[in-house]
Each structure stands twice: as structure tokens, then as C-alpha cells.
Protein backbone atom coordinates (compact mmCIF):
# COMPACT_ATOMS: atom_id res chain seq x y z
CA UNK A 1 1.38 -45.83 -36.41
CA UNK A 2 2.98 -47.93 -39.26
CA UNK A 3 1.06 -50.71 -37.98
CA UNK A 4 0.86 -52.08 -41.92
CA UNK A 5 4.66 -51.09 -42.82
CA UNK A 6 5.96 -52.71 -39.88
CA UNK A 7 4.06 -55.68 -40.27
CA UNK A 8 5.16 -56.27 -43.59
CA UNK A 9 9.02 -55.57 -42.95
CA UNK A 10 8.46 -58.26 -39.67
CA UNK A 11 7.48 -61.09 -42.00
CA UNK A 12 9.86 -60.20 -44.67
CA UNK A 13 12.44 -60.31 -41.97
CA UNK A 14 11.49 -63.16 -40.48
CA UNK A 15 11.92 -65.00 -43.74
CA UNK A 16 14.99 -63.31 -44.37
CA UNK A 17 16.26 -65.14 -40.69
CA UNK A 18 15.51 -68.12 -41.25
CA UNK A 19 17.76 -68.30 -44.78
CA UNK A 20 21.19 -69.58 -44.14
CA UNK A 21 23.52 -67.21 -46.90
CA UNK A 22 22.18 -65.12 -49.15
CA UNK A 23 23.01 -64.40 -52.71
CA UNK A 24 21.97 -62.20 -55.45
CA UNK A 25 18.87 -64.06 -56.28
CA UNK A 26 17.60 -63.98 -52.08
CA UNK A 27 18.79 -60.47 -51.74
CA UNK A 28 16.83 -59.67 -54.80
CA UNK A 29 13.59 -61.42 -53.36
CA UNK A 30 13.97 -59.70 -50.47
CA UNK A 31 13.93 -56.32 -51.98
CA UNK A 32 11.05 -56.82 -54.12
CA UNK A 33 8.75 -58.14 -50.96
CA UNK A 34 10.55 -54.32 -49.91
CA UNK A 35 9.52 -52.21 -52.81
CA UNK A 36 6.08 -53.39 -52.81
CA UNK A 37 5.78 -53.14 -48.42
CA UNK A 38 6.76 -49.54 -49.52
CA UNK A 39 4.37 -48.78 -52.31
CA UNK A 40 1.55 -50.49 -50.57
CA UNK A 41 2.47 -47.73 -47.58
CA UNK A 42 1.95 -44.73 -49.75
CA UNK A 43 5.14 -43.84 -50.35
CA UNK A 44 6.03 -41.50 -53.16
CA UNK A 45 7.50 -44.10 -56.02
CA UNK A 46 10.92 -41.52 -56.36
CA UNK A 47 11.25 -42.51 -53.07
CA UNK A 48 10.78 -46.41 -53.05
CA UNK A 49 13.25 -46.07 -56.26
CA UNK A 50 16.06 -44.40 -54.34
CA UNK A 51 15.26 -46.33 -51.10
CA UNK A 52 15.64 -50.15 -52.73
CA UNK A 53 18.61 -49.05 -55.01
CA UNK A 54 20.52 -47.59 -51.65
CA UNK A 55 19.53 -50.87 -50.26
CA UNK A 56 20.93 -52.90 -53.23
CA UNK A 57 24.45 -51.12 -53.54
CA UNK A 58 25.16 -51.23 -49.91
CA UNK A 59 24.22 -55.28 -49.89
CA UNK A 60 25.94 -55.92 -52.56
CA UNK A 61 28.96 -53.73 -51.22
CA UNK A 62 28.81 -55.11 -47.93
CA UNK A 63 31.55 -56.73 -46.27
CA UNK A 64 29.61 -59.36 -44.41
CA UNK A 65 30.75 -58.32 -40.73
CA UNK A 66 31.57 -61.59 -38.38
CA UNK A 67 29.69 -60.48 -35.44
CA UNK A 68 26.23 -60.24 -37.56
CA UNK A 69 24.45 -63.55 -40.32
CA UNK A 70 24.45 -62.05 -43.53
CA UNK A 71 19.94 -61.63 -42.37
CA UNK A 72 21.42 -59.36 -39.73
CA UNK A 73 23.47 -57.52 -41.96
CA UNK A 74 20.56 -56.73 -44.40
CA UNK A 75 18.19 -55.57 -41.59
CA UNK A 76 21.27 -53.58 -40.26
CA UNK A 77 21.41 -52.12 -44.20
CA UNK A 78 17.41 -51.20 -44.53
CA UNK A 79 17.50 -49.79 -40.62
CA UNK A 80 20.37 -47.07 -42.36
CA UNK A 81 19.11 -46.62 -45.00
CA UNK A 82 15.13 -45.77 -43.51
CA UNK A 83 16.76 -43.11 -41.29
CA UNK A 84 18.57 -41.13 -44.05
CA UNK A 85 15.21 -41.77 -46.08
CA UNK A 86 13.01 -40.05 -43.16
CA UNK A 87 15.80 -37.46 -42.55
CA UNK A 88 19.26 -38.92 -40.81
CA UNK A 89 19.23 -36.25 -37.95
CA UNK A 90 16.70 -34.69 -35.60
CA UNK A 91 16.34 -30.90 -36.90
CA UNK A 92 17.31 -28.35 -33.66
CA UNK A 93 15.87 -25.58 -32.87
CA UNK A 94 18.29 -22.26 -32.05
CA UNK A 95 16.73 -19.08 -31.04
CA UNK A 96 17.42 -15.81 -32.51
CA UNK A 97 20.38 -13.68 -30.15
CA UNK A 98 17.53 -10.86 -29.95
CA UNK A 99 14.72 -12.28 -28.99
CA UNK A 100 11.55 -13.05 -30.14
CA UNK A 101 12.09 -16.21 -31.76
CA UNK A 102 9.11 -16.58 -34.91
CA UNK A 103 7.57 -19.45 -35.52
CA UNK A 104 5.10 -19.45 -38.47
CA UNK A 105 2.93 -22.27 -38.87
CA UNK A 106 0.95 -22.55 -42.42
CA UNK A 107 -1.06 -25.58 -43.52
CA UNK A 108 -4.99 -26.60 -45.04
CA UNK A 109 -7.63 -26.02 -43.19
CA UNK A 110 -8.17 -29.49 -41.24
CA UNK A 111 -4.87 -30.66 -41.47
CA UNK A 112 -4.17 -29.72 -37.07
CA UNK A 113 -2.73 -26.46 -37.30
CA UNK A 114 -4.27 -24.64 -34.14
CA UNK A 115 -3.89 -27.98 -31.85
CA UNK A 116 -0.08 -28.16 -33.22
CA UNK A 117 0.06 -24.05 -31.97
CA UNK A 118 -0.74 -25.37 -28.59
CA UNK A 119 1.41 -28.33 -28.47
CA UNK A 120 4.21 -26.50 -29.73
CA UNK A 121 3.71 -23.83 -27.24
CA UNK A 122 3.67 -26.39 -24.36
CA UNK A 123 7.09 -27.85 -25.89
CA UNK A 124 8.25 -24.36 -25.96
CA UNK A 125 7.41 -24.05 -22.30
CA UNK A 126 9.17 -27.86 -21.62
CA UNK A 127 12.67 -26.03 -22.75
CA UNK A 128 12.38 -23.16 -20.74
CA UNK A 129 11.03 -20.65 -22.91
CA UNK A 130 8.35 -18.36 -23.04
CA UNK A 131 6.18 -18.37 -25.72
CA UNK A 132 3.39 -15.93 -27.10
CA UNK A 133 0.79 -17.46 -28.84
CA UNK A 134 -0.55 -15.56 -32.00
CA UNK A 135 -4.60 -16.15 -33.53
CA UNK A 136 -4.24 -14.52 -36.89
CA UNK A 137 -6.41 -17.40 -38.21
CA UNK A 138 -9.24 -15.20 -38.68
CA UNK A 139 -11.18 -17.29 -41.09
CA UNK A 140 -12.84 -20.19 -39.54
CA UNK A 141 -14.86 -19.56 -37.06
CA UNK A 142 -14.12 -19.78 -33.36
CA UNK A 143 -10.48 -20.30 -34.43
CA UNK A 144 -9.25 -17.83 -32.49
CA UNK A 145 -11.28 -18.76 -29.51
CA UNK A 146 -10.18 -22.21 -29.96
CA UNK A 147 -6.24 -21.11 -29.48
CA UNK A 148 -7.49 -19.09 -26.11
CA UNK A 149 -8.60 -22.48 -24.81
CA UNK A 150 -5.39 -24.34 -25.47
CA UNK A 151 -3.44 -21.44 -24.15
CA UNK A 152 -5.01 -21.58 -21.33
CA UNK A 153 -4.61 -25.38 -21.01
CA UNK A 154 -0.95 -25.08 -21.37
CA UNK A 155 -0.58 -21.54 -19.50
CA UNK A 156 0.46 -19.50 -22.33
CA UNK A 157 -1.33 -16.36 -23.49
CA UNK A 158 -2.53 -15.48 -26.81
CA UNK A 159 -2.81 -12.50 -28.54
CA UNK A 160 -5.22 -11.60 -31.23
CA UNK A 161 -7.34 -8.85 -32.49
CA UNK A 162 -10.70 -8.02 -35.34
CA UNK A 163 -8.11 -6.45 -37.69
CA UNK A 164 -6.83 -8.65 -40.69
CA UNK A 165 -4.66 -11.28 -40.44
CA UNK A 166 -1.19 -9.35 -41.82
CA UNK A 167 -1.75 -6.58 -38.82
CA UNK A 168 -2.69 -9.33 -36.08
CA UNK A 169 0.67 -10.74 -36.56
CA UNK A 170 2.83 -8.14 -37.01
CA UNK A 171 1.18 -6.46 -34.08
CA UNK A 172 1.78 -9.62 -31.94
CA UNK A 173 5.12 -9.93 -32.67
CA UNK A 174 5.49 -6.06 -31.33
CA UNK A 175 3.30 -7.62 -28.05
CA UNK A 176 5.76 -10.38 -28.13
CA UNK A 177 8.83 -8.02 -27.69
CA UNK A 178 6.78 -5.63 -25.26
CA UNK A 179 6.08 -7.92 -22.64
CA UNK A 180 9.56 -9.90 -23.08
CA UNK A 181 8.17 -13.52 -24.61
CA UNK A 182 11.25 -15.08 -26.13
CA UNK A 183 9.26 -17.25 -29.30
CA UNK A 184 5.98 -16.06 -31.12
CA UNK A 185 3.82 -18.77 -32.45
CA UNK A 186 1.63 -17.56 -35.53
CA UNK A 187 -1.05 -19.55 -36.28
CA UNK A 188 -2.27 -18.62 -39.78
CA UNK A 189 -5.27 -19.20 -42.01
CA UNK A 190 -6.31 -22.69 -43.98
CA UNK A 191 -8.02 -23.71 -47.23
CA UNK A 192 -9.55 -26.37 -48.33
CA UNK A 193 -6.98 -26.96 -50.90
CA UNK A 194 -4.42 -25.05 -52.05
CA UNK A 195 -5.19 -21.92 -54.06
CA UNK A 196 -3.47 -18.15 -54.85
CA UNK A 197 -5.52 -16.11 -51.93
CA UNK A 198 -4.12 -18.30 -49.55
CA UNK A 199 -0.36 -18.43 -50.33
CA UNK A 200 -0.86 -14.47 -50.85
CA UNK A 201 -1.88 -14.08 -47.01
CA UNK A 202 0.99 -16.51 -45.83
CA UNK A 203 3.55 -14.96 -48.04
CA UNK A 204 2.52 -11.65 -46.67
CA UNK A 205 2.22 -12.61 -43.17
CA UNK A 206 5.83 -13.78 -43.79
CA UNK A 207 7.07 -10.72 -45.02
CA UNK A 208 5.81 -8.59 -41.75
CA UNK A 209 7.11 -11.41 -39.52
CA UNK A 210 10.38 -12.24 -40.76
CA UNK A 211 9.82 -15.60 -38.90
CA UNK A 212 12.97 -17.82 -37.91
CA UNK A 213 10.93 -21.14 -38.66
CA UNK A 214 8.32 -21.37 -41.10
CA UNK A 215 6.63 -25.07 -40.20
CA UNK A 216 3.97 -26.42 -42.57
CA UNK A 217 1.79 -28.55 -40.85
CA UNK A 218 0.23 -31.84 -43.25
CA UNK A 219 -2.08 -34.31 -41.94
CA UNK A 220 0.07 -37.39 -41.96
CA UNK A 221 -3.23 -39.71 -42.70
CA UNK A 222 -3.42 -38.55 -46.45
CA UNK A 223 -0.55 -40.10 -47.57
CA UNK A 224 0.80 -38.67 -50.59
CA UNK A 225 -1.69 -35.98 -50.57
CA UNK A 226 0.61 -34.48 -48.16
CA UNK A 227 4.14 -34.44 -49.74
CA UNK A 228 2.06 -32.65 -52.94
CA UNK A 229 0.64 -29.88 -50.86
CA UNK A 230 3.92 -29.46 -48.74
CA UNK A 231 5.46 -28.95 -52.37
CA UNK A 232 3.14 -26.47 -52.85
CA UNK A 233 3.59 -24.66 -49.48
CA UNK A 234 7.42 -24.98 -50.18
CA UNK A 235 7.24 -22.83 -53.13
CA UNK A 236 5.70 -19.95 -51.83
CA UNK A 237 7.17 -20.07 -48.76
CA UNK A 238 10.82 -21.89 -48.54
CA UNK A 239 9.81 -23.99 -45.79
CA UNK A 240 12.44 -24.95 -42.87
CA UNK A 241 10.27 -28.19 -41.67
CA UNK A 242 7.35 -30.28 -41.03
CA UNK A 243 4.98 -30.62 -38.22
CA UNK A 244 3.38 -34.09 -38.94
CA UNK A 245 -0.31 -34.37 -37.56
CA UNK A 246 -2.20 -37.84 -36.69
CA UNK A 247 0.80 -39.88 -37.03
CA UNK A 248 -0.81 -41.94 -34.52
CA UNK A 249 -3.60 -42.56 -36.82
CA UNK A 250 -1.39 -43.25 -39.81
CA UNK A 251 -1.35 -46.76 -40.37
CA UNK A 252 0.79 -47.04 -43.52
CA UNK A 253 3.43 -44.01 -42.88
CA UNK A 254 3.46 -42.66 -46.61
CA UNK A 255 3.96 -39.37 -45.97
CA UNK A 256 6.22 -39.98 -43.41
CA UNK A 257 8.67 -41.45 -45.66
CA UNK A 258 8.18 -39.16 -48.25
CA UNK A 259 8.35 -36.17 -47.16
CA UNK A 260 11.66 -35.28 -46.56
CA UNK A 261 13.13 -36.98 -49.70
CA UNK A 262 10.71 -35.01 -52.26
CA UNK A 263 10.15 -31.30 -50.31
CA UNK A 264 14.09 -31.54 -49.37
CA UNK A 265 12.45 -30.39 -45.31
CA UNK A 266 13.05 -32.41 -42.68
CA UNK A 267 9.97 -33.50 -40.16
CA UNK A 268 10.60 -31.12 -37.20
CA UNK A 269 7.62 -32.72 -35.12
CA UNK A 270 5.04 -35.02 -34.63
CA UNK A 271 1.97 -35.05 -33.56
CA UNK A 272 1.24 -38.71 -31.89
CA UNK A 273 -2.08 -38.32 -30.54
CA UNK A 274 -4.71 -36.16 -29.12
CA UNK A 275 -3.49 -35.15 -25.90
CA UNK A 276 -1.48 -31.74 -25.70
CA UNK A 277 1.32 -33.96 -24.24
CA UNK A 278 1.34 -36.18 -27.65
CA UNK A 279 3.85 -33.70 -29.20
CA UNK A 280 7.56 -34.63 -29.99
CA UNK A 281 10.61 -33.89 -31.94
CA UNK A 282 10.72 -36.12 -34.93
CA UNK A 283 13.76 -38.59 -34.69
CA UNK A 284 14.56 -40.35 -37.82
CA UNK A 285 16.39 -43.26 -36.02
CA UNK A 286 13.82 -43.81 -33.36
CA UNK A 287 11.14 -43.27 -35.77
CA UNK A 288 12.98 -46.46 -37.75
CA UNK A 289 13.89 -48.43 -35.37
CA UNK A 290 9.41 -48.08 -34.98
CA UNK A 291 8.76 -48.92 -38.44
CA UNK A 292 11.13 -52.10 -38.19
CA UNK A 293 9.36 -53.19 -35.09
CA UNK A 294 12.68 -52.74 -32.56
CA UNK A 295 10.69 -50.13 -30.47
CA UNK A 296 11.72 -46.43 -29.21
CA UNK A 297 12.99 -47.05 -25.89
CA UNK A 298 14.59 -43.65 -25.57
CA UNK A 299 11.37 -41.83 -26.37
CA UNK A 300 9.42 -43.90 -23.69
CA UNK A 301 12.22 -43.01 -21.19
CA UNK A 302 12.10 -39.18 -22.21
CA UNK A 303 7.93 -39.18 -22.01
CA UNK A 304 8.12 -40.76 -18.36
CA UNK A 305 11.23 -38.49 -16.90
CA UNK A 306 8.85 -35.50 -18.10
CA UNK A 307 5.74 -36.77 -16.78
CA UNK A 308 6.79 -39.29 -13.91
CA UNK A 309 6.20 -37.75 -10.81
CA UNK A 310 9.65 -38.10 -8.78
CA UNK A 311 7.93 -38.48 -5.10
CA UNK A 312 5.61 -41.32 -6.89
CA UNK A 313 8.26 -43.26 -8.19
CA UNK A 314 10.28 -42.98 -4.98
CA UNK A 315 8.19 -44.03 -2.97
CA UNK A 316 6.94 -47.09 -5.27
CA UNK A 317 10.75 -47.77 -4.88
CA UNK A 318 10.19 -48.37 -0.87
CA UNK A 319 7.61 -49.89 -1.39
CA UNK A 320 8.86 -52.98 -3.28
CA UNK A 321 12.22 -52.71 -1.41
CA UNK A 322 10.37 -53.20 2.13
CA UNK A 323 8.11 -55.96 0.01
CA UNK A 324 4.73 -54.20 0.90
CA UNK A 325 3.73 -52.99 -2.32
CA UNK A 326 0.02 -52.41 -1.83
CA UNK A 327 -3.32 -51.32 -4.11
CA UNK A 328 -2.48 -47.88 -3.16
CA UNK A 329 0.69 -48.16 -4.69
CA UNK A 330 -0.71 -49.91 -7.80
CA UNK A 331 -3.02 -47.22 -8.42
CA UNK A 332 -0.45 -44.34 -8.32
CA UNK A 333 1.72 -46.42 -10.41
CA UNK A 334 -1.68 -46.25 -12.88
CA UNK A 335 -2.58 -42.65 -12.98
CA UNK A 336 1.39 -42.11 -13.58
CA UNK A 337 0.91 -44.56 -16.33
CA UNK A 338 -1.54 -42.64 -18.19
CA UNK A 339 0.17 -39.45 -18.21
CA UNK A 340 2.83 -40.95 -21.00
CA UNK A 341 -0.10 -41.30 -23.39
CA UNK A 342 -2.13 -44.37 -25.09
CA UNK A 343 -1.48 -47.85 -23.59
CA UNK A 344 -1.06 -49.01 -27.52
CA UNK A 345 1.48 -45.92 -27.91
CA UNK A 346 3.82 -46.94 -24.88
CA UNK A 347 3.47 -50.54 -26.22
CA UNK A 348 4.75 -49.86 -29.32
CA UNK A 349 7.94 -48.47 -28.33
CA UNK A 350 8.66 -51.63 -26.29
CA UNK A 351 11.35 -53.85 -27.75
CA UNK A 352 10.62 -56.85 -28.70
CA UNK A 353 6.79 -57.08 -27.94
CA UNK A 354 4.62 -59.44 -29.83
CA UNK A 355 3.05 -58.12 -32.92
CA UNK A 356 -0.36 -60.14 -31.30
CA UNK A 357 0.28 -57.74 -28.73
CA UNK A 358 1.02 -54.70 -30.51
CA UNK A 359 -1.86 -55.31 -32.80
CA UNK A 360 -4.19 -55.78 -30.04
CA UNK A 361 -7.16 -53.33 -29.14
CA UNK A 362 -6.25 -52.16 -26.06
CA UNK A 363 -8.97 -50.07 -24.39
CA UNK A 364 -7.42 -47.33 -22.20
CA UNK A 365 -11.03 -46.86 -20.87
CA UNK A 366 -10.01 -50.46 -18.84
CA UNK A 367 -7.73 -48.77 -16.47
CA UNK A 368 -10.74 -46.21 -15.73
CA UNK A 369 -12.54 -49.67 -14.82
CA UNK A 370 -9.85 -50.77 -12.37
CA UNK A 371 -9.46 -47.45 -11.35
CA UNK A 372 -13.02 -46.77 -10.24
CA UNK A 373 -12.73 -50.39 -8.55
CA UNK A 374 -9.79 -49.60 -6.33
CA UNK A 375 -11.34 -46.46 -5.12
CA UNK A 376 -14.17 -47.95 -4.03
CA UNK A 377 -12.17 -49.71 -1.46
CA UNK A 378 -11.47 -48.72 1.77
CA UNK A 379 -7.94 -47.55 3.14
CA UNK A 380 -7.39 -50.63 5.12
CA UNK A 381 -8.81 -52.95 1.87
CA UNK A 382 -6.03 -51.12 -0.10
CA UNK A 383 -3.44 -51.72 2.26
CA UNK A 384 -4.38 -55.19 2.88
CA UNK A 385 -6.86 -56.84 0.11
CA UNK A 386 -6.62 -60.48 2.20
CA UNK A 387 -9.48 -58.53 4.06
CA UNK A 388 -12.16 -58.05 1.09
CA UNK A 389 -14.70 -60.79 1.81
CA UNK A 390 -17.52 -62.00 0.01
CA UNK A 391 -19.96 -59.45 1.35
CA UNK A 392 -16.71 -56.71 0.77
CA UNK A 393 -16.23 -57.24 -2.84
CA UNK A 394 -20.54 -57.04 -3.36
CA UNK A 395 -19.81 -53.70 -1.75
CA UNK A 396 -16.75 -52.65 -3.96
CA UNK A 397 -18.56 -54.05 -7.20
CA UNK A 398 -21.33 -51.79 -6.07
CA UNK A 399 -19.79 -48.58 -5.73
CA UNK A 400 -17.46 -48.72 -8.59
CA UNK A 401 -20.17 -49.78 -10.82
CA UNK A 402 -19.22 -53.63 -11.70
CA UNK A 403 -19.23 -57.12 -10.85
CA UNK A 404 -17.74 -59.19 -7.68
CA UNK A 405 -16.17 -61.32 -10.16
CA UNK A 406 -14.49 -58.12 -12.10
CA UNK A 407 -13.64 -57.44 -8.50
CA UNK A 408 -12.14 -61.01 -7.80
CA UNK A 409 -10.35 -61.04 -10.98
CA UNK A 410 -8.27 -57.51 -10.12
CA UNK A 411 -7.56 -58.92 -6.70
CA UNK A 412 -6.19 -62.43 -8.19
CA UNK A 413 -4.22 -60.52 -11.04
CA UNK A 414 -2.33 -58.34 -8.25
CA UNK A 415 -2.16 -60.83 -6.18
CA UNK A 416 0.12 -62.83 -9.25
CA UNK A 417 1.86 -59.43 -9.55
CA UNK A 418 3.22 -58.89 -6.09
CA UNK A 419 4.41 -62.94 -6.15
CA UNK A 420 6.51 -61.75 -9.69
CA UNK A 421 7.60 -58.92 -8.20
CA UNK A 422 9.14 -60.89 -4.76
CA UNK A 423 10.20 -63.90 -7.67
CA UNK A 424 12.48 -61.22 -9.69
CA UNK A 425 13.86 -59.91 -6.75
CA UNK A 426 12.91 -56.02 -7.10
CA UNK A 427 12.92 -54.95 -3.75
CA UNK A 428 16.75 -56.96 -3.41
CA UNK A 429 17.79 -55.19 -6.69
CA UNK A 430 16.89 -51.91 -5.31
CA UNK A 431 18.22 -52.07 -2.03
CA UNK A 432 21.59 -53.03 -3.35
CA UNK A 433 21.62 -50.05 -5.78
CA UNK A 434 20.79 -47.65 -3.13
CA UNK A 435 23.58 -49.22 -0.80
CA UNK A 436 26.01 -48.74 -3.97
CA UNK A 437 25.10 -45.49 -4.18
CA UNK A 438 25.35 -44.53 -0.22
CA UNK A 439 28.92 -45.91 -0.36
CA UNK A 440 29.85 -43.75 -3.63
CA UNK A 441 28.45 -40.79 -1.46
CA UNK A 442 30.71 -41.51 1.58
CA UNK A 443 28.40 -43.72 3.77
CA UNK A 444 29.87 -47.18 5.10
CA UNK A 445 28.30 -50.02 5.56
CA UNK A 446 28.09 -51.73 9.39
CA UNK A 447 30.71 -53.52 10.19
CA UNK A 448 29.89 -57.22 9.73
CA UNK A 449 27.18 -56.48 7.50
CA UNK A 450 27.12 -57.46 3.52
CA UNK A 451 25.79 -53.80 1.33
């Protein structure tokens, strides 16, 4: 996501670096190479305006600080000034003191409104609620059915009925109180574009539901498109957020950055990627910190605490502590791997990681491969790939369905790895931190024996 935006801003900045002090003239360079990074992006032109004067007033009213090169200071400046632009804080959700919590999603038809049901039902279920899921979408076909399947998937049930859309979600909200769900999801009708009949239907759903959160949900891939139609939707409805779709797909983050300046709404969530797991809150300073190219470690942290398996991790721990880190231990590492999402997407909240890198097409399909090639392996191969002979990795190639030298490759690659692993010290580092933490819990450590 951004992928144009942020490689704009990482050669204006580089530039900007290698200047020794800047004055008015360099500051204003800098701001034009800004302006037109922004309007290139698809961002609304209000917002470029306001953006590059904010920029301008607080360089010029900058107090240069000593720690920080006056380069520093200006990225420091634009990294501020992006997260008030995409909404300063992270909107929270607080549920109603007599439950069920309402959730109305609106949107055009197209623009991910069922799939966002269904990832925001799974979020729902992530903090400890439980959520009803409402079909009163009863205007493209198989809509409803669609919702069943992703309730289902995420193991929350959905209520729906052949009425008309006003009585399906009134009537779940009464099924919502009578079997004690806590938040109601309504997932509403689209149109192609926006026309009367349509805000009539969401206006009047509205009215029956009395929802707590109205979220519009905009396809973040048609740029300014978006910010018009969540005017639109704003209008009719008073929206309290936005649930941006594809943002993984949206290469130049115009509506994005637009959004919350023109509609007045902040972006409640995002929608990174296919998966029912690529759902998060929207954080304007992470989301910055993106766009500037200085990653999102706290996001990458949050997506492997929830889908990190504990007893995996632990034992991966031992592993490298007793230096025996095998295959086996690779390929658990792997499949844990691929919970968090798209390789790119866990790349690209990595500090500091080439843009060569970043901009690289990295084929998730490729861990399948080395997947498929590990399993083919016997127990003892796993535990001990010094074994795999010739004849070994003709069988292996075989039954994973490629090539003794893909096969030869893996082996030398992991071979490398466990060598990096025993050169950084891993299993040292780890064995010191758990004997750190068995003294803070009481334990003592042998006499005559260093922790």
C-alpha cells in the first residue's frame, strides 16, 4: 500500500539528508517535490493545500532542536503533520451500557461491504464480544448466503429473513437482544452509484436500528472517488467512521489521506488484504510512519501475539537455546509465518528495509514450494538433513513435485541459517533471559556457576 507515496517521500528525503542547512529557498523545494508526491497520490487538492501550508508554518516556526539536522527536523515536521492529516488518534469503540451494541455498515455495491461484515465480526469476537451478524442486503444475489459463509468461517451466526430489508434488521436486532449477542452487525444494500432509493433504505434502516456506529465502507483503490461518495453517505446518514477496503491494493493512498480531512470521519478500519484476518483498527501514526517508509513495528507485533501460537514459539525458543534447531522447527516457524498475512505485508512494516526489497514481487506461493519439499522428507531427514544423499534428495524432489537442485538449494540456505543463528548468539541470548527471569521469580543459580 502507498508503494508510489512512499517512494516519492524516500527520495525527496534522501535529498533533503544529504543538504547541510536549509533555508527558505531548500525548504521551499522541498515542499513543492511534497505537493506534487501528494497530488500525484490522489489526494483531494483542499487537502494537499492545508497539508504543505501546516508543513511550511511549523518549518519556518521551528526551533531547530540540537539532538536532530535541520533534514531530521523537517521529516520529524511532515511525520506530524501526516498523522493529524489521516486523523491524529485511533477512533475507540465503547459499547452501549444495555446491550446490543449496532453497527450499521452502508456503502456501493462492490466497494467490500459483506467481507468487511465478516471481518468486523471476527474483530468483534478478538475483544471478547459476541456479535450477531445481520443479511438485510437483500438485493444482490446470494448476498445473504455469502454472509452465512463468512459467519461460519469466523463462528458467528447470522440472521436474515425473505421480508424487506427495514423488517430484517429491526427484527435482528430483537434476535440480537433475545439470544443475549452484545453487537449487531447490519449489513445493508449497495448501488452502483449513489442515488435517492438507496439513501431512502439506509436512512430508514437507521431509523428502526438506532445504530451506535454507522461505518461507510469505500473502496480505498478509487481514490478520490471515495471521499465524494463518503460525502454523499455523510449527508444522509451523519456518519461516525470509515471502514477502508483494498488498502492493500492501493498503491497511491488518495483516499486515505483524504478522507478524514474533507468528510470530517475518521478511518475506523482497514481492510489490508483478503484474508478474514487482514482486518485492523486504523492508526494514523502507524499508518504514517508506513507512508514515510519507517515501518509499523507495533502492528507486526500485535498480528503475531494474536496469531503466534505460544507452544510453537516456545519450543522454537529450546530449540535454538540447546543449538538443535532442525527442518521441523523451520517449518513450524513457516506455517506460523503465514498466519500474519502476505510476505510483502509483514515486509513493509519492517524498519528500515530496502525499498529493492519492499518493491520486490514476493510470491507467497514460494513457501508452499518449500513447504511441500520439507514434507516430503522423512522424520530422521528433518531432524538431521547431513543424511539426504544424492539418491535422497531424487526422492524428496520427487514427492514434493521439484528438482534435486531446488532441493539442494533449501538444504544449503538452512544450512547458512543455522551457522547465523549460532554466529548471533540466539540460543546464549535466550538462555540468559530465561536465567534473569528464574532469579526475578525466586530461583538461584548453583553455586559456582555464572546465570
Amino acid at each position: 500500500m502507498f508503494d508510489s507515496l512512499s517512494d516519492r517521500f524516500e527520495g525527496i528525503f534522501t535529498r533533503l539528508r544529504g543538504k547541510g542547512r536549509l533555508g527558505e529557498a531548500e525548504v521551499d523545494e522541498v515542499l513543492r517535490e511534497i505537493r506534487l508526491a501528494l497530488l500525484e497520490a490522489d489526494v483531494n487538492f483542499k487537502v494537499v493545500r492545508g497539508l504543505v501550508n501546516r508543513i511550511r508554518e511549523a518549518c519556518v516556526g521551528a526551533e531547530l532542536a540540537k539532538s536532530l539536522s535541520p533534514a531530521q527536523q523537517v521529516i520529524k515536521i511532515v511525520h506530524q503533520e501526516l498523522i493529524a492529516t489521516l486523523g491524529g488518534e485511533s477512533l475507540r469503540i465503547t459499547y452501549a451500557p444495555k446491550p446490543p451494541t449496532v453497527v450499521l455498515l452502508a456503502g456501493l455495491q462492490g466497494s467490500g461491504k459483506t467481507t468487511g461484515a465478516g471481518k468486523l465480526a471476527r474483530w468483534f469476537k478478538q475483544q471478547g464480544r459476541n456479535p450477531l451478524l445481520v443479511g438485510a442486503d437483500l438485493q444482490r444475489p446470494a448476498a445473504v448466503e455469502q454472509l452465512r459463509v463468512l459467519g461460519s468461517q469466523v463462528g458467528v451466526p447470522v440472521f436474515s429473513e425473505a421480508t424487506d430489508p427495514v423488517t430484517v434488521a429491526k427484527r435482528g436486532v430483537e434476535e440480537a437482544e433475545r439470544l443475549g449477542r452484545d453487537v449487531v452487525i447490519v449489513d445493508t444494500a449497495g448501488r452502483l452509484t449513489v442515488d435517492e432509493e438507496l439513501m431512502d433504505e439506509v436512512r430508514r434502516i437507521s431509523e428502526v436500528t438506532s445504530p451506535h456506529y454507522t461505518f461507510l465502507v469505500i473502496d480505498a483503490m478509487i481514490g478520490q472517488a471515495a471521499v465524494e461518495t463518503a460525502e454523499a453517505f455523510h449527508e444522509a446518514l451523519a456518519l461516525d467512521g470509515v471502514i477502508l477496503s483494498k488498502l492493500d491494493g492501493d498503491a497511491r493512498g488518495g483516499a486515505a489521506l483524504s478522507v478524514k480531512e474533507v468528510v470530517g470521519r475518521p478511518i475506523a478500519f482497514a481492510s489490508v488484504g483478503e484474508k478474514l484476518a487482514d482486518f485492523e483498527t486504523f492508526h494514523p501514526d502507524r499508518m504514517a510512519s508506513r507512508i514515510l517508509g519507517m515501518g509499523d513495528v507495533l502492528t507486526l507485533i500485535e498480528k503475531a501475539e494474536q496469531e503466534y501460537d505460544a507452544d510453537v514459539a516456545a519450543k522454537a525458543a529450546q530449540a535454538l537455546q540447546e543449538g538443535r534447531f532442525t527442518l521441523e522447527d523451520f517449518l513450524e516457524q513457516m506455517q506460523q509465518i503465514k498466519k500474519m498475512g502476505p510476505l510483502q505485508g509483514i515486509i513493509g512494516m519492517l524498519p528500515g528495509i530496502p525499498k529493492e526489497l519492499k518493491n520486490a514481487d514476493i510470491d507467497d506461493r514460494e513457501l508452499g514450494r518449500i513447504e511441500a519439499i520439507i514434507r516430503s522428507m522423512t522424520p530422521a531427514e528433518r531432524q538431521n538433513p547431513e543424511m539426504i544423499t544424492g539418491s535422497r534428495r531424487l526422492r524428496i524432489a520427487n514427492g514434493s513435485g521439484s528438482t534435486p537442485s531446488e532441493v539442494n538449494l533449501l538444504l544449503k540456505q538452512f544450512k547458512e541459517a543455522q551457522k547465523m543463528m549460532n554466529a548471533m548468539g540466539l540460543g546464549r541470548v535466550m538462555a540468559k533471559k530465561k536465567a534473569k527471569k528464574g532469579k526475578k521469580g525466586g530461583r538461584t543459580t548453583p553455586k559456582g556457576r555464572r546465570p
